[in-house]
PDB file of N, CA and C in Angstrom:
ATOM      1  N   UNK A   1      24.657   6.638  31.109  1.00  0.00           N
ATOM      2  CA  UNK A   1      24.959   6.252  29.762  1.00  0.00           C
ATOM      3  C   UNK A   1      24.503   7.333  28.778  1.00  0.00           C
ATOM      4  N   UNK A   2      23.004   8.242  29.027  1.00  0.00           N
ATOM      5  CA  UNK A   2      22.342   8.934  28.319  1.00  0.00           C
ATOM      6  C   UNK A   2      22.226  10.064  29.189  1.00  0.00           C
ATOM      7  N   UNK A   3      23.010  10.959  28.459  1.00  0.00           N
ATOM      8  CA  UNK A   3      22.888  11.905  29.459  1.00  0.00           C
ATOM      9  C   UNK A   3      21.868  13.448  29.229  1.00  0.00           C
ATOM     10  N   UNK A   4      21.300  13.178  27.832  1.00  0.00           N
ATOM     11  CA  UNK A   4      20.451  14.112  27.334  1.00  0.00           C
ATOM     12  C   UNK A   4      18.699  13.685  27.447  1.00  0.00           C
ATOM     13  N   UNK A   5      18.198  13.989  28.107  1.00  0.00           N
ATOM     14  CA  UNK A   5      16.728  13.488  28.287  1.00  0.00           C
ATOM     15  C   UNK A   5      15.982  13.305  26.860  1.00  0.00           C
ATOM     16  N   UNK A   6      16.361  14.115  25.743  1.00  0.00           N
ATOM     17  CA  UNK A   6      15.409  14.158  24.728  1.00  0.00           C
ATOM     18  C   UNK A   6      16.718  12.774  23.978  1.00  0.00           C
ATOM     19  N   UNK A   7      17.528  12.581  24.213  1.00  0.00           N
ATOM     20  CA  UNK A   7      17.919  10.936  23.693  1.00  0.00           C
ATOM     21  C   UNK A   7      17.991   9.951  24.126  1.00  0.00           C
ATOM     22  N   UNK A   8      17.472   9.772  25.346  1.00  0.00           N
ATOM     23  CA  UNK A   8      16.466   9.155  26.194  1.00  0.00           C
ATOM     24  C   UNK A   8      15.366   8.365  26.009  1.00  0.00           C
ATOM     25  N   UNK A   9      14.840   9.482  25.422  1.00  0.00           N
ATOM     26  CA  UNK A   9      13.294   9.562  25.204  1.00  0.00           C
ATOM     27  C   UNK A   9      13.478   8.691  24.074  1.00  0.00           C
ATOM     28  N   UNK A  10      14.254   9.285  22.952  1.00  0.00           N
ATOM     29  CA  UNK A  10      14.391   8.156  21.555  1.00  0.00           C
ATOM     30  C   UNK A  10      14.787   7.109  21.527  1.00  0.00           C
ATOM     31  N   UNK A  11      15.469   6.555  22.700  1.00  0.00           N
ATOM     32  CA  UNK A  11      16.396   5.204  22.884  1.00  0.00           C
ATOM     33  C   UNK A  11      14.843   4.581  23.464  1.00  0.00           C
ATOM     34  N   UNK A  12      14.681   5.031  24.225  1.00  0.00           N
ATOM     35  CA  UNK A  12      12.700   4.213  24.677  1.00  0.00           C
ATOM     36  C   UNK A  12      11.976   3.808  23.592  1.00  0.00           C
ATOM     37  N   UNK A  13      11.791   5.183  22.986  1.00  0.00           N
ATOM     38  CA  UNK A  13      10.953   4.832  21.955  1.00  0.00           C
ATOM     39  C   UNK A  13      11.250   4.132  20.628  1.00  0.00           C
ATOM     40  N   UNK A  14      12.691   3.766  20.378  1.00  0.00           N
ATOM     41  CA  UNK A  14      13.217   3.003  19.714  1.00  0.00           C
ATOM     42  C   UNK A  14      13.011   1.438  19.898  1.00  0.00           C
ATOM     43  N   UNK A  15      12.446   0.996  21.044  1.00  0.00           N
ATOM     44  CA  UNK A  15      12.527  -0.553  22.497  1.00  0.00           C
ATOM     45  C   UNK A  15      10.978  -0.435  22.103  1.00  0.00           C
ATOM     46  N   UNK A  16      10.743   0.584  21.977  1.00  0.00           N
ATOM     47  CA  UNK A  16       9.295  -0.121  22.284  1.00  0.00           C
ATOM     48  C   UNK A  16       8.435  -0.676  20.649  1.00  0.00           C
ATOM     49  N   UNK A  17       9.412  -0.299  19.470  1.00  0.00           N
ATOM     50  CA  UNK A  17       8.482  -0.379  18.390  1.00  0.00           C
ATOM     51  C   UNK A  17       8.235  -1.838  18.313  1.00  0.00           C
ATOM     52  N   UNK A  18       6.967  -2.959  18.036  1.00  0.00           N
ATOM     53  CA  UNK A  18       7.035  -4.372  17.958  1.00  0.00           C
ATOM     54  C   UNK A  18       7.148  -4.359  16.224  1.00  0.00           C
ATOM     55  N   UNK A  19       8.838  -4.896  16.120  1.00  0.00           N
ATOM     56  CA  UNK A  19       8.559  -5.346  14.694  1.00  0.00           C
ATOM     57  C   UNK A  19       8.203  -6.137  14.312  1.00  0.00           C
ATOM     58  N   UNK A  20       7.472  -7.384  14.785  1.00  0.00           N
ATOM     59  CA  UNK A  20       6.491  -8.248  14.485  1.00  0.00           C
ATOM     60  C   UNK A  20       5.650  -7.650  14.265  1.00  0.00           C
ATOM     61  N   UNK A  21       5.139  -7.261  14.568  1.00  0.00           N
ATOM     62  CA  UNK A  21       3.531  -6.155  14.182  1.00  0.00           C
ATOM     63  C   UNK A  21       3.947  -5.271  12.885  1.00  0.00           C
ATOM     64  N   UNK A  22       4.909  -4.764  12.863  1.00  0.00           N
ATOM     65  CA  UNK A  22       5.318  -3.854  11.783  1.00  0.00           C
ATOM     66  C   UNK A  22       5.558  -4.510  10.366  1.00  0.00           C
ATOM     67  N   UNK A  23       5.766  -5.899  10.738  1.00  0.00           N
ATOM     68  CA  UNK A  23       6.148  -6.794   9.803  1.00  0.00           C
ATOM     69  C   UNK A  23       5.075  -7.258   9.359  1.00  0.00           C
ATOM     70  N   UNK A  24       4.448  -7.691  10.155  1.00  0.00           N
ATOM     71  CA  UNK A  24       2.931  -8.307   9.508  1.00  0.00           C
ATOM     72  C   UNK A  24       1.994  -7.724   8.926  1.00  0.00           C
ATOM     73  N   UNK A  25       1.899  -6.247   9.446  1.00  0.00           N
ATOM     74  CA  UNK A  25       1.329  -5.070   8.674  1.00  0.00           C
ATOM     75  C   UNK A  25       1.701  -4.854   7.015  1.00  0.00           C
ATOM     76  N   UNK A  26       3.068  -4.708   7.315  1.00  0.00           N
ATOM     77  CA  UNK A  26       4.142  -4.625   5.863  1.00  0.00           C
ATOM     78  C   UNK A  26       3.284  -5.851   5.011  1.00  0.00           C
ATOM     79  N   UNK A  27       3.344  -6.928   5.073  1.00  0.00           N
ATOM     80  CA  UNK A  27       3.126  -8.243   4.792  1.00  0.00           C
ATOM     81  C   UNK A  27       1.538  -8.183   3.926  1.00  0.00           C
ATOM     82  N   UNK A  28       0.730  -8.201   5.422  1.00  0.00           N
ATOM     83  CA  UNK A  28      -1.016  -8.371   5.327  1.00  0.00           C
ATOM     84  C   UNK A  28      -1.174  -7.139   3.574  1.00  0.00           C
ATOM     85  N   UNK A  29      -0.518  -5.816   4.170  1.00  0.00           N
ATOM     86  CA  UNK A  29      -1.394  -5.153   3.486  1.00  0.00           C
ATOM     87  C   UNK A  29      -0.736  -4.608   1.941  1.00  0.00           C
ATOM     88  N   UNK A  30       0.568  -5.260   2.043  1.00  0.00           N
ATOM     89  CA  UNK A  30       1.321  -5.538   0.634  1.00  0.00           C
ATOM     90  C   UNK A  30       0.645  -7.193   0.171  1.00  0.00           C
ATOM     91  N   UNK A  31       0.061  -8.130   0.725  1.00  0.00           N
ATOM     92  CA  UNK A  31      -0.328  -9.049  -0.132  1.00  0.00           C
ATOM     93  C   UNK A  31      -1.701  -8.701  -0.887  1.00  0.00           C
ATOM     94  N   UNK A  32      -2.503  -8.068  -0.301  1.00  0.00           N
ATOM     95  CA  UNK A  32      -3.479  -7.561  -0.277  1.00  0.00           C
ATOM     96  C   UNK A  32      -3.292  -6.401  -1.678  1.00  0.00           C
ATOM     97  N   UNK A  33      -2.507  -5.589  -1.509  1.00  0.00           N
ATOM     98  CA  UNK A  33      -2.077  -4.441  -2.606  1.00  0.00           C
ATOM     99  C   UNK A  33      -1.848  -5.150  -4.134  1.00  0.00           C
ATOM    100  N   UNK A  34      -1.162  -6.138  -4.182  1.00  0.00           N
ATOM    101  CA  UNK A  34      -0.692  -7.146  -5.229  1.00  0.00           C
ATOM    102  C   UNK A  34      -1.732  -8.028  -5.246  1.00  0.00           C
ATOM    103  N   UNK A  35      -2.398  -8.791  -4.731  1.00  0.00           N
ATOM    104  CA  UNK A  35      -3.837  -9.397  -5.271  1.00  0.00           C
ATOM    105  C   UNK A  35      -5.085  -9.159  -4.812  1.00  0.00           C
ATOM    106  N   UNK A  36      -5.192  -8.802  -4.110  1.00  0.00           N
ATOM    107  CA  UNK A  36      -6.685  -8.237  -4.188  1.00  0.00           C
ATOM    108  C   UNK A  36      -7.227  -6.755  -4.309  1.00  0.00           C
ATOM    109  N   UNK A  37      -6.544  -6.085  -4.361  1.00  0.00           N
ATOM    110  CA  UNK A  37      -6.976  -4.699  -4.917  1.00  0.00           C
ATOM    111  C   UNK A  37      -6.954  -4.958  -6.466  1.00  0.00           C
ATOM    112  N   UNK A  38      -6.202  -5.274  -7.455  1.00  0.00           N
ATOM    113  CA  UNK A  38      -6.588  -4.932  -8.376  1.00  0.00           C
ATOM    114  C   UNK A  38      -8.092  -5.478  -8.797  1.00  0.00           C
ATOM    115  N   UNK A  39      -8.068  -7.144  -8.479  1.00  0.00           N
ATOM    116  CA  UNK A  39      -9.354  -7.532  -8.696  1.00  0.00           C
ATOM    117  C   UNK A  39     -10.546  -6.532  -8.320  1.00  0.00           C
ATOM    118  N   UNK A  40     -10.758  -6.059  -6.835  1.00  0.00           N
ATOM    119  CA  UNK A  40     -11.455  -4.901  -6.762  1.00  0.00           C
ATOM    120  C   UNK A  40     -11.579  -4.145  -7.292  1.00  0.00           C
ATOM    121  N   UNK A  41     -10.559  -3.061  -8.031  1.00  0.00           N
ATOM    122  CA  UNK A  41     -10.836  -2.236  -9.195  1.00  0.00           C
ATOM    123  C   UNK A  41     -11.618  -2.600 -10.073  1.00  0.00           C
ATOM    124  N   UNK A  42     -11.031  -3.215 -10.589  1.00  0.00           N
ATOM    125  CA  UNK A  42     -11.675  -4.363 -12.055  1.00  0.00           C
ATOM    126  C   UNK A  42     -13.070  -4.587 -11.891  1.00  0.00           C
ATOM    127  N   UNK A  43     -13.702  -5.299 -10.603  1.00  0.00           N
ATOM    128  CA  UNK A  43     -15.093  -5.754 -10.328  1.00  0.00           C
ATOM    129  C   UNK A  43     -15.892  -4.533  -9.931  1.00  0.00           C
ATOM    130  N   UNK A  44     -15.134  -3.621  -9.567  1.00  0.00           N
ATOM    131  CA  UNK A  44     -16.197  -2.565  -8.915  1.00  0.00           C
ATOM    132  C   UNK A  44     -16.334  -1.702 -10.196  1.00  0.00           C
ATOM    133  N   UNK A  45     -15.524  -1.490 -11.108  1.00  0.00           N
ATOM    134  CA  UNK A  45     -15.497  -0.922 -12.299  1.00  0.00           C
ATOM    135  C   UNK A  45     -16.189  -1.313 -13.336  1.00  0.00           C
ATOM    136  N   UNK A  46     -16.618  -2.941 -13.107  1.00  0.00           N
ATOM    137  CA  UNK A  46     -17.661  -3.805 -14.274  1.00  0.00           C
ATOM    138  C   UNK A  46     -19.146  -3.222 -13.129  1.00  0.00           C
ATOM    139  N   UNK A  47     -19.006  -3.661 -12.458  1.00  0.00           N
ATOM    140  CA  UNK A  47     -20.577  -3.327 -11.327  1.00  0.00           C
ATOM    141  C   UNK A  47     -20.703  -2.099 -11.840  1.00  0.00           C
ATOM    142  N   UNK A  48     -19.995  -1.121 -11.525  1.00  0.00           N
ATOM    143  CA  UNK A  48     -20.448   0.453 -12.125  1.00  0.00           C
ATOM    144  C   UNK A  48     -20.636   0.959 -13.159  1.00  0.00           C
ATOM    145  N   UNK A  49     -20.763  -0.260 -14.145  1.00  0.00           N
ATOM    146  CA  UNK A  49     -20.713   0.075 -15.737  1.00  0.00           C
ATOM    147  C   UNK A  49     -19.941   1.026 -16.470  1.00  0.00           C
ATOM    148  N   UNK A  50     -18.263   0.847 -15.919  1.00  0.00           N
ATOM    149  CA  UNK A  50     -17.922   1.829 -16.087  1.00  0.00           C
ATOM    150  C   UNK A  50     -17.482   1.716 -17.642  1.00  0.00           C
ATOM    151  N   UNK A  51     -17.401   2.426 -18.611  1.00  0.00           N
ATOM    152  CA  UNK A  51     -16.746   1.693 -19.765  1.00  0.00           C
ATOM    153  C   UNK A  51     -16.048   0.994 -20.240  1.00  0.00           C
ATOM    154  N   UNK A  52     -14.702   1.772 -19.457  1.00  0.00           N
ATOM    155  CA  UNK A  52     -13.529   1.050 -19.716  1.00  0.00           C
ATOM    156  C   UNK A  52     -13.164  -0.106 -19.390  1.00  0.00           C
ATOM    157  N   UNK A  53     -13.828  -0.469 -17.993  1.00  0.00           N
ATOM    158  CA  UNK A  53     -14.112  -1.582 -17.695  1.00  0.00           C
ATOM    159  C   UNK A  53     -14.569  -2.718 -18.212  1.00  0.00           C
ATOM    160  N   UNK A  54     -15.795  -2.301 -19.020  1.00  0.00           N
ATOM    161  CA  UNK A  54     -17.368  -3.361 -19.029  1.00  0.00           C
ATOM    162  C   UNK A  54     -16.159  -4.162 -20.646  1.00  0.00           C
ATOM    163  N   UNK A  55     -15.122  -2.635 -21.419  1.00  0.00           N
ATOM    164  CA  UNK A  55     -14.818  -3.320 -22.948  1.00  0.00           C
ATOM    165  C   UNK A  55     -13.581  -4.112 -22.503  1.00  0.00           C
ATOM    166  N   UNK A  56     -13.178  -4.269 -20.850  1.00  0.00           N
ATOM    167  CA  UNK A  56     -11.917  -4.833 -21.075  1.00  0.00           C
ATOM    168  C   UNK A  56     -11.983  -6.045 -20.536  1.00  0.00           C
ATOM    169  N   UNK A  57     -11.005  -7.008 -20.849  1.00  0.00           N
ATOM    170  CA  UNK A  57     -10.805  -8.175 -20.132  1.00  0.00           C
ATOM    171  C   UNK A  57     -10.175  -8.573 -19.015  1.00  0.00           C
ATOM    172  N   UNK A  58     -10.079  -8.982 -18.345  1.00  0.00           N
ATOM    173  CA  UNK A  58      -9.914  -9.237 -17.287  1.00  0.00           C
ATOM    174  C   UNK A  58      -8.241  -9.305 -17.513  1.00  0.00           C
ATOM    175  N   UNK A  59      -7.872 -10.483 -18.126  1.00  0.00           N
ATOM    176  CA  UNK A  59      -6.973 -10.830 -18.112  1.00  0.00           C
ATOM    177  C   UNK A  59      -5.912  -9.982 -18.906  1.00  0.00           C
ATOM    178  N   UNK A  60      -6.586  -8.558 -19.845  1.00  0.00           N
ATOM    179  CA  UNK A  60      -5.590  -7.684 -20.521  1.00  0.00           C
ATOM    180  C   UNK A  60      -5.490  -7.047 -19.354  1.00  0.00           C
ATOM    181  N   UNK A  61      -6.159  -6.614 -18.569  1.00  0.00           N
ATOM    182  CA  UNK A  61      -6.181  -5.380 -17.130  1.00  0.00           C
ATOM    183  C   UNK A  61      -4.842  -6.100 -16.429  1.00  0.00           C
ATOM    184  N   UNK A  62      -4.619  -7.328 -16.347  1.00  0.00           N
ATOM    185  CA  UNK A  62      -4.276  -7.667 -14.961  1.00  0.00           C
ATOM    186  C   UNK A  62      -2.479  -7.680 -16.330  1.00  0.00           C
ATOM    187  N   UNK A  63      -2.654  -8.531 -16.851  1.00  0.00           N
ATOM    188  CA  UNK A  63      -1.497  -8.403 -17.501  1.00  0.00           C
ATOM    189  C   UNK A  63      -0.913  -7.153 -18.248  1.00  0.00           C
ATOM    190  N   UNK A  64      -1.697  -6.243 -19.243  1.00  0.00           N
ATOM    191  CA  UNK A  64      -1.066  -5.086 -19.639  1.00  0.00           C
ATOM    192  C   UNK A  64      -1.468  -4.116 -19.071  1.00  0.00           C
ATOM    193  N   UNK A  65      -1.979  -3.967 -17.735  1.00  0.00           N
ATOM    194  CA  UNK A  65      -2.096  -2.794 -17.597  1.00  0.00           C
ATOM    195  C   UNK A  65      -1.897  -2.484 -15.643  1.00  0.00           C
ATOM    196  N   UNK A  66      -1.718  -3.721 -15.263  1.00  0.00           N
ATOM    197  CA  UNK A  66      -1.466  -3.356 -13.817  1.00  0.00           C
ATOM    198  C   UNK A  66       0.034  -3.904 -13.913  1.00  0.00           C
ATOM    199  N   UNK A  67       0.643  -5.851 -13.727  1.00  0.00           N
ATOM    200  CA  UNK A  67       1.486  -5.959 -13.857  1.00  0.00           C
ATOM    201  C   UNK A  67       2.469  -5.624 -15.037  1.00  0.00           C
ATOM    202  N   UNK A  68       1.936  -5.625 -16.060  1.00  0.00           N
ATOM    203  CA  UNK A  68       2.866  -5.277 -17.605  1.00  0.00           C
ATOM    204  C   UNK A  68       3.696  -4.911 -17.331  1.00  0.00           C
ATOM    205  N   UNK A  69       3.709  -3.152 -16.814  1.00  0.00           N
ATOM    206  CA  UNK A  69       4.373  -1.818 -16.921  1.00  0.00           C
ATOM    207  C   UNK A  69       5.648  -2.296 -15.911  1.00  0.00           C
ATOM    208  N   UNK A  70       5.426  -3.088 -14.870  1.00  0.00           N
ATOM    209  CA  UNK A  70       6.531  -2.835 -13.786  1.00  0.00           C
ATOM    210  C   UNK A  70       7.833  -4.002 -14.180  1.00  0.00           C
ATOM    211  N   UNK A  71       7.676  -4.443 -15.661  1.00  0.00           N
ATOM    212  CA  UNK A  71       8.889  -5.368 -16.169  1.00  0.00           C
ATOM    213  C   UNK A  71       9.626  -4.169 -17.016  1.00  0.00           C
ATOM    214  N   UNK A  72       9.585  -2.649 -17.099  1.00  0.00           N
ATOM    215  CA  UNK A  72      10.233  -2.044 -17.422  1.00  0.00           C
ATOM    216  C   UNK A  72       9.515  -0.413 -16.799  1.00  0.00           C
ATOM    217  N   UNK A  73      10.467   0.484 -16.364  1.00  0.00           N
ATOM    218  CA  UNK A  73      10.789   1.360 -15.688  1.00  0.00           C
ATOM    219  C   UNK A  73      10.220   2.895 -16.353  1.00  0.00           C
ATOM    220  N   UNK A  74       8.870   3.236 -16.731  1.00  0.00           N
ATOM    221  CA  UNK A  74       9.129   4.741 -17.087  1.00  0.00           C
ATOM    222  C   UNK A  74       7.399   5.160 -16.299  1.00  0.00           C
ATOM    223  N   UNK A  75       7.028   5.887 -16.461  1.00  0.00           N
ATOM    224  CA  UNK A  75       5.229   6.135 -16.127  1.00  0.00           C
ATOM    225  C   UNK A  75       4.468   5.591 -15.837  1.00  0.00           C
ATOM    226  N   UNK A  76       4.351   4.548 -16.774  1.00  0.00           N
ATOM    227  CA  UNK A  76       2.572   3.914 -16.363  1.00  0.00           C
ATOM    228  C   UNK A  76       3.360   3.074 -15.247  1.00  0.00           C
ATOM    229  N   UNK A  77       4.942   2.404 -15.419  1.00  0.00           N
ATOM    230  CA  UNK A  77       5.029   1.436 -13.806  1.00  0.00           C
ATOM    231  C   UNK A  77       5.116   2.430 -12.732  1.00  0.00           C
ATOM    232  N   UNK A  78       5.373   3.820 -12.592  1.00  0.00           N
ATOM    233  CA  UNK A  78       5.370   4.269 -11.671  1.00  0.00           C
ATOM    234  C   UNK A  78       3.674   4.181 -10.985  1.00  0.00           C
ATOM    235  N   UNK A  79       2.832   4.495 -12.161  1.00  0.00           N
ATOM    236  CA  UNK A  79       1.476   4.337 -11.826  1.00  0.00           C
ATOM    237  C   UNK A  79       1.161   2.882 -11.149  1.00  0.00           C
ATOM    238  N   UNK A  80       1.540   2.142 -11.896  1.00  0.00           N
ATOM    239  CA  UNK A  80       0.877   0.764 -11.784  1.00  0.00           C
ATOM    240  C   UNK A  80       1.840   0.347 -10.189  1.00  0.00           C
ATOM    241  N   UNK A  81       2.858   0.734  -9.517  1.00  0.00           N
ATOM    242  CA  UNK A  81       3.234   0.982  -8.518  1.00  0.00           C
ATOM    243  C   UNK A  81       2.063   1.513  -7.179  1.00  0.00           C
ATOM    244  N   UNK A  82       2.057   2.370  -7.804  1.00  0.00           N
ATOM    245  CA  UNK A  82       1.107   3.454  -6.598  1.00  0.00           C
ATOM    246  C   UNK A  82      -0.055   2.586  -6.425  1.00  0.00           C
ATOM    247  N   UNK A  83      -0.797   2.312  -7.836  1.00  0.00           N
ATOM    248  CA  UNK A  83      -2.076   1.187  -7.435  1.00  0.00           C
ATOM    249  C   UNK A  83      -1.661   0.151  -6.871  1.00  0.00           C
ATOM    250  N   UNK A  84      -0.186  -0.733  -6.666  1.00  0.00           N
ATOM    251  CA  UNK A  84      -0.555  -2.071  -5.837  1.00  0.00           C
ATOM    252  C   UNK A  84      -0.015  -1.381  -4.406  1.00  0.00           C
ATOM    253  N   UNK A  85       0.434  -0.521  -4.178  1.00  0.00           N
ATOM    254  CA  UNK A  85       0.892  -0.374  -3.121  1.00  0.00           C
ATOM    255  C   UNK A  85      -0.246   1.106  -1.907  1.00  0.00           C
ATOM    256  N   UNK A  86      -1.591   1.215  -3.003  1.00  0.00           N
ATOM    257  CA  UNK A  86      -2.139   1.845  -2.407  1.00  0.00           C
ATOM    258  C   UNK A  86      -2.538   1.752  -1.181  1.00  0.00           C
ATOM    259  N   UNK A  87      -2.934   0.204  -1.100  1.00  0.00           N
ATOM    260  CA  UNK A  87      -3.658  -0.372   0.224  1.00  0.00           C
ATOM    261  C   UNK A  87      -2.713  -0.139   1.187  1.00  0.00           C
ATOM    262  N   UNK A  88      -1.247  -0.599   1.013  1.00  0.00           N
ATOM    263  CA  UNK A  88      -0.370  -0.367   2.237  1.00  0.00           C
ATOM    264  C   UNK A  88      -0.100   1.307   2.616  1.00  0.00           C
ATOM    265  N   UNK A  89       0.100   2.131   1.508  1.00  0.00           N
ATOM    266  CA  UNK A  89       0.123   3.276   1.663  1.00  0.00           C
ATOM    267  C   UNK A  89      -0.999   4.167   2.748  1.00  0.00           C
ATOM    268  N   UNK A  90      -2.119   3.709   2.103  1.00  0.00           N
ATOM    269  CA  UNK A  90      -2.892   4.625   2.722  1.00  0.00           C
ATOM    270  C   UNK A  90      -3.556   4.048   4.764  1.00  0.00           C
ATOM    271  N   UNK A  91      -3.022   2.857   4.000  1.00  0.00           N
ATOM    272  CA  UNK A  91      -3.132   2.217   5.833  1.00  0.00           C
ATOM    273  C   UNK A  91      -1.880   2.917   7.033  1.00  0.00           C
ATOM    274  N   UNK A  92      -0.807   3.329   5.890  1.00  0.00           N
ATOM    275  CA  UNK A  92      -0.033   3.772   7.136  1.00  0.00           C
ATOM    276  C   UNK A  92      -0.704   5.204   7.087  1.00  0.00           C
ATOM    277  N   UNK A  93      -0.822   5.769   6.319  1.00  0.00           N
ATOM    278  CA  UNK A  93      -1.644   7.212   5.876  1.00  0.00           C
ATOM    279  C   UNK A  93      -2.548   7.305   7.445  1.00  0.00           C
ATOM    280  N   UNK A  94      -3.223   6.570   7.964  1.00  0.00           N
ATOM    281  CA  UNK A  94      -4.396   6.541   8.523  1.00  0.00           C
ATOM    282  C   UNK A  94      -3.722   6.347   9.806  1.00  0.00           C
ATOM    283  N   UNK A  95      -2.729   5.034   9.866  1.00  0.00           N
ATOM    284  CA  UNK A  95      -2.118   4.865  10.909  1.00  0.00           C
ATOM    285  C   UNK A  95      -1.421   5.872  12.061  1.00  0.00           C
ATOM    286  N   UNK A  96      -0.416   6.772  10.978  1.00  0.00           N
ATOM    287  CA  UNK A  96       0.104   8.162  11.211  1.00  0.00           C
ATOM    288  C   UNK A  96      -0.304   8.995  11.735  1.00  0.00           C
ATOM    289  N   UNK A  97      -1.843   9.543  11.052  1.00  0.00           N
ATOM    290  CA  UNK A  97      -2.947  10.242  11.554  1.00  0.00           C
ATOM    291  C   UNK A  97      -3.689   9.637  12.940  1.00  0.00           C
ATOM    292  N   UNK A  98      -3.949   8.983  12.874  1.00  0.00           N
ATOM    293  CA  UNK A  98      -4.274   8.346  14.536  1.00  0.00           C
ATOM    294  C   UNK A  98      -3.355   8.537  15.507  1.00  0.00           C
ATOM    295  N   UNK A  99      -1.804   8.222  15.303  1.00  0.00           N
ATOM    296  CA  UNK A  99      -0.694   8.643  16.091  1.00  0.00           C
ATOM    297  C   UNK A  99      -0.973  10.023  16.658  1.00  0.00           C
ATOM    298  N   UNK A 100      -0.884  11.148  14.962  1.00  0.00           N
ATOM    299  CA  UNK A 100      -0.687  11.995  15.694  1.00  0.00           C
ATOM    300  C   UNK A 100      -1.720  12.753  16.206  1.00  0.00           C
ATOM    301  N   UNK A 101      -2.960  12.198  15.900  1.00  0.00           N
ATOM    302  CA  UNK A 101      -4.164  12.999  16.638  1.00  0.00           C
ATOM    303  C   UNK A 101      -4.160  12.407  18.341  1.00  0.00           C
ATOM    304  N   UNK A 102      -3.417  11.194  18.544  1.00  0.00           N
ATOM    305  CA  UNK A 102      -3.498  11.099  19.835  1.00  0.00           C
ATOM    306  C   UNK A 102      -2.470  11.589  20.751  1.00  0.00           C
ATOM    307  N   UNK A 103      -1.892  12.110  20.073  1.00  0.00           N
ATOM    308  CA  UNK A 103      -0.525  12.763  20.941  1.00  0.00           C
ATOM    309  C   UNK A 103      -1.086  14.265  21.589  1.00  0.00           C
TER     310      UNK A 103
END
């Protein structure tokens, strides 16, 4: 059927990915990105006395300044993007790196 070994190799390794696992990953660490990281920012930023923190409210952070931006399209939602989606980002970041240090 496959008559090239190196498309072979990709048709295998195509069988073997579990997208249940890939899914739940997607899932765990996008729910996680959208509610509990920002709270973390926020609390670790009051603990550290950080300024900007200690003068803001909770509830301006979470409304104008994490979700706000992403009900319209220019900078700060690209920002406010990257922060909810850090957690998933940098988990595959790590994930990747383990791959390819074990190869």
């Amino acid at each position: 059927m496959l008559s090239n070994p190196k498309q072979e190799n990709d048709y295998n390794m195509i069988k073997k990915i579990d997208w249940g696992k890939e899914l739940w990953h997607l899932l765990f660490f996008g729910c996680i990105g959208f509610t509990i990281w920002p709270l973390i920012i926020y609390y670790l930023g009051q603990s550290m006395q950080v300024d900007y923190f200690v003068n803001l409210p909770l509830r301006t952070w979470a409304e104008q300044k994490v979700y706000g931006p992403l009900s319209y399209f220019n900078f700060r939602s690209l920002i406010s993007l990257i922060i909810l989606f850090f957690p998933l980002l940098s988990s595959l970041a790590i994930r990747s790196l383990l791959k390819f240090t074990r190869r």
